[in-house]
Protein backbone atom coordinates (compact mmCIF):
# COMPACT_ATOMS: atom_id res chain seq x y z
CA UNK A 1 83.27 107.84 126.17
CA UNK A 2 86.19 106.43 124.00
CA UNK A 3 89.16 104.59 124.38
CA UNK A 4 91.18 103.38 121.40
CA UNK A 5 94.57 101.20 121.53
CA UNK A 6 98.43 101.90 119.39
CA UNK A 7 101.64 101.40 119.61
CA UNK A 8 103.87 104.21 119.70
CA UNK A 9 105.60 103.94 116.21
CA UNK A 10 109.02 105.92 114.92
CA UNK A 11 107.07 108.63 113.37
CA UNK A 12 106.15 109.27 116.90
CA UNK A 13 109.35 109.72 119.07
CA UNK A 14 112.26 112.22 119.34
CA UNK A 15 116.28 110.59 119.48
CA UNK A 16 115.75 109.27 122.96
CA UNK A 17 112.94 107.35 121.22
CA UNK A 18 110.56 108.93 123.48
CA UNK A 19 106.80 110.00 122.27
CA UNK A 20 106.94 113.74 121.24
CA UNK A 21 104.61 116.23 122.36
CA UNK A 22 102.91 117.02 119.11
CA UNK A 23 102.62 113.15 118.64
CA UNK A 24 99.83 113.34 121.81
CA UNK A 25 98.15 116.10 119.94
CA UNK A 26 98.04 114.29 116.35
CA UNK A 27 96.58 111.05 118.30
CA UNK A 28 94.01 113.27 120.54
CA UNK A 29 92.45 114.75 117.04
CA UNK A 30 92.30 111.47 115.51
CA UNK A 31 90.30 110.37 118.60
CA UNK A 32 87.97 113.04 118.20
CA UNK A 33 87.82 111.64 114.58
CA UNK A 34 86.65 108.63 115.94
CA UNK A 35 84.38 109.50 118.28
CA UNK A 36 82.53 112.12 115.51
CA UNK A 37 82.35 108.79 112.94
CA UNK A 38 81.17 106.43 116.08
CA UNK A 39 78.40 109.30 116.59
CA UNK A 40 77.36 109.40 112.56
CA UNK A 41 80.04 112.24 111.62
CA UNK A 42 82.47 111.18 109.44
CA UNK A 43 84.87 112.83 107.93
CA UNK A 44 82.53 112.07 103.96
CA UNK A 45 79.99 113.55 106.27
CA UNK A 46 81.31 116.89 108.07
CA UNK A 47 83.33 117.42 104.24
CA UNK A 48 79.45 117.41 102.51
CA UNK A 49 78.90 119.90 105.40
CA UNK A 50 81.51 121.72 104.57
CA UNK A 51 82.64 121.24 107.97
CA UNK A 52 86.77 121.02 109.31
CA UNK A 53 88.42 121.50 112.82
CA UNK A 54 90.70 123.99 113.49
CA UNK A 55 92.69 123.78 116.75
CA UNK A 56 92.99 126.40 119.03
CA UNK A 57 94.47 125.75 122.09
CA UNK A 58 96.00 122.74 123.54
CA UNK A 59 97.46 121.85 126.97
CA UNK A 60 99.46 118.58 127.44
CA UNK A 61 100.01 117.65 130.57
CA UNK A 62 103.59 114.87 131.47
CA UNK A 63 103.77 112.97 133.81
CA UNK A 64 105.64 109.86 132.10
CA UNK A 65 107.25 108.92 129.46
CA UNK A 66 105.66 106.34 126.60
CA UNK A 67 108.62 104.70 124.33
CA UNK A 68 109.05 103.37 121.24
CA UNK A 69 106.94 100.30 120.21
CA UNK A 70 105.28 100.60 123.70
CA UNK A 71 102.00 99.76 123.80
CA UNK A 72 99.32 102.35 124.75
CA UNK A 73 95.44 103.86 124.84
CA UNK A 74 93.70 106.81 124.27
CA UNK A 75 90.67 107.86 126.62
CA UNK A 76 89.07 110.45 125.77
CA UNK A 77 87.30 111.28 129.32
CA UNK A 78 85.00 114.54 128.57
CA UNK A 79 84.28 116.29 125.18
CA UNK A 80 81.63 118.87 124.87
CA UNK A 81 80.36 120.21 121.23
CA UNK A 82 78.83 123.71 122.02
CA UNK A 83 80.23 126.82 119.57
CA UNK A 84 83.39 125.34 120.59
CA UNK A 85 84.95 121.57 121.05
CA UNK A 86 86.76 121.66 124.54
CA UNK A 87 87.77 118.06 125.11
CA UNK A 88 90.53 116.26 127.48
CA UNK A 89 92.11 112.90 126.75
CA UNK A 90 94.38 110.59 128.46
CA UNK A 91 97.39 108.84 127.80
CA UNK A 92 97.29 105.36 129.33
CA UNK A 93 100.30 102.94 129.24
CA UNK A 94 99.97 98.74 129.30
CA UNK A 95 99.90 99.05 133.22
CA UNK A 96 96.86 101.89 132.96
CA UNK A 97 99.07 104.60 134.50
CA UNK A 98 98.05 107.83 133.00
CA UNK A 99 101.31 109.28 131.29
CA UNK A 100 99.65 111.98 129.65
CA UNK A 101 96.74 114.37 129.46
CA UNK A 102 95.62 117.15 127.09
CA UNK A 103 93.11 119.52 127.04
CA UNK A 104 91.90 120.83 123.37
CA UNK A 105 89.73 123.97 122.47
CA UNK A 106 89.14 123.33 118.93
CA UNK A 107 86.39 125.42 116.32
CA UNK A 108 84.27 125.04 113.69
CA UNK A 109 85.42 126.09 110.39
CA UNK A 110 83.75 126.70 107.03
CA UNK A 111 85.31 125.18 104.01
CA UNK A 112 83.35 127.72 101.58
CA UNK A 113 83.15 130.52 103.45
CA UNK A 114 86.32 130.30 105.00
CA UNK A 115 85.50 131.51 108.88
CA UNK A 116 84.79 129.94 111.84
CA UNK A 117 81.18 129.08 112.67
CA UNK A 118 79.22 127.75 115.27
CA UNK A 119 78.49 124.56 115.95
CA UNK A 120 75.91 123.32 112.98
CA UNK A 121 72.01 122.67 114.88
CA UNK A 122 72.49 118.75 113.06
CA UNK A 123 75.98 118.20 115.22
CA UNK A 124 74.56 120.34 118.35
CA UNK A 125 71.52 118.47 118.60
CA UNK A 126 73.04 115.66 118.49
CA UNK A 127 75.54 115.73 120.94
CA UNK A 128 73.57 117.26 123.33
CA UNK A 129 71.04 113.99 123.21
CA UNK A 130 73.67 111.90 123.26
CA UNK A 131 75.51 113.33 126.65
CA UNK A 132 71.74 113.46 127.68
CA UNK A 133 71.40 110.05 127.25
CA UNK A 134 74.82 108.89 128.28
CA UNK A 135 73.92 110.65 131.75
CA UNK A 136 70.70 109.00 132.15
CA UNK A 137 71.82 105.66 132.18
């Protein structure tokens, strides 16, 4: 769907200069950033909405390490909009091992009114064209 490249960076790892968990949950979000803006939802667009993301649950899955300065991507394999965001990216290093996975359940949530909401009919309708599409070809 998308895949975007980094470097692991100090702001990333723990003393044994290995990534930290909450660093592969920071870069997952920022995909789904991307991957809203490549799909006409930036971040100027879901703020006129009134329109953030709170996170709900996530599940990282280890399997190896990534290390300071060591180059990696981000693939994020499956992400469905319904009244939830459920969405699962991997961690791949230079070699294209998978060192990482997580699973997200984000929501919806109202700026103004200050609750969680559904997923807005513009964003719905639009993701559910797109995965439409994407399937068709």
């Amino acid at each position: 769907m998308i895949c975007k490249n980094y470097n692991v960076s100090g702001e990333d790892v723990n003393d044994n200069m290995e990534m930290e968990s909450t660093a592969y949950i920071s870069y997952t979000l920022r995909l789904l950033y991307h991957f809203l803006y490549n799909n006409g939802f930036s971040k100027e667009k879901l703020n006129a909405l009134h329109l953030g993301i709170q996170e709900e649950n996530n599940k990282l899955l280890h399997y190896k390490n990534l290390m300071f300065t060591e180059p990696f991507s981000i693939e994020l394999k499956y992400c469905h909009i319904n009244e939830k965001i459920n969405m699962k990216s991997s961690f791949l290093n230079s070699k294209q091992e998978c060192c990482a996975e997580v699973f997200k359940e984000l929501q919806w949530f109202n700026m103004v009114q200050q609750k969680v909401v559904i997923t807005p009919k513009k964003i719905f309708n639009h993701f559910n064209f797109y995965e439409t599409k994407k399937l068709n070809k």
